[in-house]
C-alpha atoms as a PDB file:
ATOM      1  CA  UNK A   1      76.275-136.506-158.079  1.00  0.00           C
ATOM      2  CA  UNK A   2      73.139-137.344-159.552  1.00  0.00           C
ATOM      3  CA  UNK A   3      71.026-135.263-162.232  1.00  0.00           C
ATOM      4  CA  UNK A   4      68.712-133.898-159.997  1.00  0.00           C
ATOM      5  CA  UNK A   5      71.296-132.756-157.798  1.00  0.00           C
ATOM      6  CA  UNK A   6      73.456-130.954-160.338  1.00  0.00           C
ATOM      7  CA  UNK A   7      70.758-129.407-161.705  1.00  0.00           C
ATOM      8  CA  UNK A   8      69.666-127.949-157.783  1.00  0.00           C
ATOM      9  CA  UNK A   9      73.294-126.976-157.557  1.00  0.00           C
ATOM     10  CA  UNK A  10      73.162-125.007-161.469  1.00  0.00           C
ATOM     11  CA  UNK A  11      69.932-122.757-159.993  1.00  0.00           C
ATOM     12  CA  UNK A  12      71.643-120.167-158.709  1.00  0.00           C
ATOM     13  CA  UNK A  13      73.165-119.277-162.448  1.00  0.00           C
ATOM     14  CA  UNK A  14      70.390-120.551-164.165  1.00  0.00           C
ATOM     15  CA  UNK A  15      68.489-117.892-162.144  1.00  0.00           C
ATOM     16  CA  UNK A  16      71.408-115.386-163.317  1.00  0.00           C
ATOM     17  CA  UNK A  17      71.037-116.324-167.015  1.00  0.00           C
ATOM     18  CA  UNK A  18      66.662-115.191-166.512  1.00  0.00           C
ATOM     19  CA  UNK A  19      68.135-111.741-164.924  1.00  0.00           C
ATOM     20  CA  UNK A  20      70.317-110.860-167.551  1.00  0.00           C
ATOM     21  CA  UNK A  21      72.473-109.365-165.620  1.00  0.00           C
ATOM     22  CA  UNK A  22      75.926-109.855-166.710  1.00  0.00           C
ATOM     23  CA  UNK A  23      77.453-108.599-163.220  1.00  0.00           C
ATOM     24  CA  UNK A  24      75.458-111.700-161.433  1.00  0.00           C
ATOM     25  CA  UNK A  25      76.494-114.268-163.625  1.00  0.00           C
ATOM     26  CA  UNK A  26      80.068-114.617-163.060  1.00  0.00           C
ATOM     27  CA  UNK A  27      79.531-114.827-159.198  1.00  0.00           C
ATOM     28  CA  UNK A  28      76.580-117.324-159.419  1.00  0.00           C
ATOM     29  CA  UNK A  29      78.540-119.820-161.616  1.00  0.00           C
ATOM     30  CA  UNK A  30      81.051-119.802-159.562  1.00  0.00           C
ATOM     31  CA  UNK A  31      79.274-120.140-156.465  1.00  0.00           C
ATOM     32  CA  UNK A  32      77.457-123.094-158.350  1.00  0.00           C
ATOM     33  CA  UNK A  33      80.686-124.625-159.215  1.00  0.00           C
ATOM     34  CA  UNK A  34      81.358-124.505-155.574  1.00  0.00           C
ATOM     35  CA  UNK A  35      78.303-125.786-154.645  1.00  0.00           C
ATOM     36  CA  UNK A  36      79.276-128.835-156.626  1.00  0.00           C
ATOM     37  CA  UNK A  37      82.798-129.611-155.421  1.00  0.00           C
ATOM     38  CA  UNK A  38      81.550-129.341-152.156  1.00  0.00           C
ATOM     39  CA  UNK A  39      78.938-131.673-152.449  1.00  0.00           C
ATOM     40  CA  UNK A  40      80.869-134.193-150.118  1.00  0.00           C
ATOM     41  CA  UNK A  41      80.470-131.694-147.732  1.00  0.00           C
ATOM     42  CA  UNK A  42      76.942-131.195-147.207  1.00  0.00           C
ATOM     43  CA  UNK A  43      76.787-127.219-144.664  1.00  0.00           C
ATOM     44  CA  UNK A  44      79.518-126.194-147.003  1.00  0.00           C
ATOM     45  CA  UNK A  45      77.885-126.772-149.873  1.00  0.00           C
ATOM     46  CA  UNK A  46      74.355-125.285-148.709  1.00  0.00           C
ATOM     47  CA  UNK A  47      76.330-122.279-147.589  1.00  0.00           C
ATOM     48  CA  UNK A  48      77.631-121.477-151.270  1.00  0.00           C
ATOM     49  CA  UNK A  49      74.379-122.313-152.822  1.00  0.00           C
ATOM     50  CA  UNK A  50      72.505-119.826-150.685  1.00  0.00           C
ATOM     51  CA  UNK A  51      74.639-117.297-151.908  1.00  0.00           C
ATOM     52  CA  UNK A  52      74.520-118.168-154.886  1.00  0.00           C
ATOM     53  CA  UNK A  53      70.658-117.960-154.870  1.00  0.00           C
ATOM     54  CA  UNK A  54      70.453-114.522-152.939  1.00  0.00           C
ATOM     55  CA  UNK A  55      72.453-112.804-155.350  1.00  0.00           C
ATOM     56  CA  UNK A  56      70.666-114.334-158.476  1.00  0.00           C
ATOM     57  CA  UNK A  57      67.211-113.350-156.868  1.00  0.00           C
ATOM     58  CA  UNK A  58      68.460-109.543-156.335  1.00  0.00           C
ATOM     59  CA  UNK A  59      69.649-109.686-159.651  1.00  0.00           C
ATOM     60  CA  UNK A  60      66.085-111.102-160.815  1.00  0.00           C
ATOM     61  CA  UNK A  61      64.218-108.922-158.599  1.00  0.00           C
ATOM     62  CA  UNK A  62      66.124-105.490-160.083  1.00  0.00           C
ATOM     63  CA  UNK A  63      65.227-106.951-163.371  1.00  0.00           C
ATOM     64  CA  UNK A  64      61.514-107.525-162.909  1.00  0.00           C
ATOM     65  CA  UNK A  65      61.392-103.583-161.015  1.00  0.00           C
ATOM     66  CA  UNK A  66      62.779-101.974-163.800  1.00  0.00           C
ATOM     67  CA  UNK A  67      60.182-103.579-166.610  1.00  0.00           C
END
């Protein structure tokens, strides 16, 4: 895996770490660790990384409505 495709598959928890939610980031690493093992496997992986990216934007969006 390249660079720029390691750092697609990190979004989802780099989108956790902006939410600071700490019940978000445990499930978005791991779904971007999944995301990159299943790289080989390219609807796998997209399946895991949009997972990964819905719950990190709830978590962002519950963040941004209570400030």
């Amino acid at each position: 895996m390249g660079v720029l495709q390691i750092s697609i598959a990190a979004l989802p928890f780099l989108l956790s770490l902006a939410s600071r939610s700490s019940k978000a980031i445990a499930p978005c690493l791991l779904t971007s660790i999944f995301t990159m093992l299943l790289g080989e496997k390219p609807h796998r992986a997209v399946l895991a990384w949009c997972v990964g990216v819905l719950i990190a934007a709830v978590a962002l969006r519950e963040r941004l409505r209570t400030t």
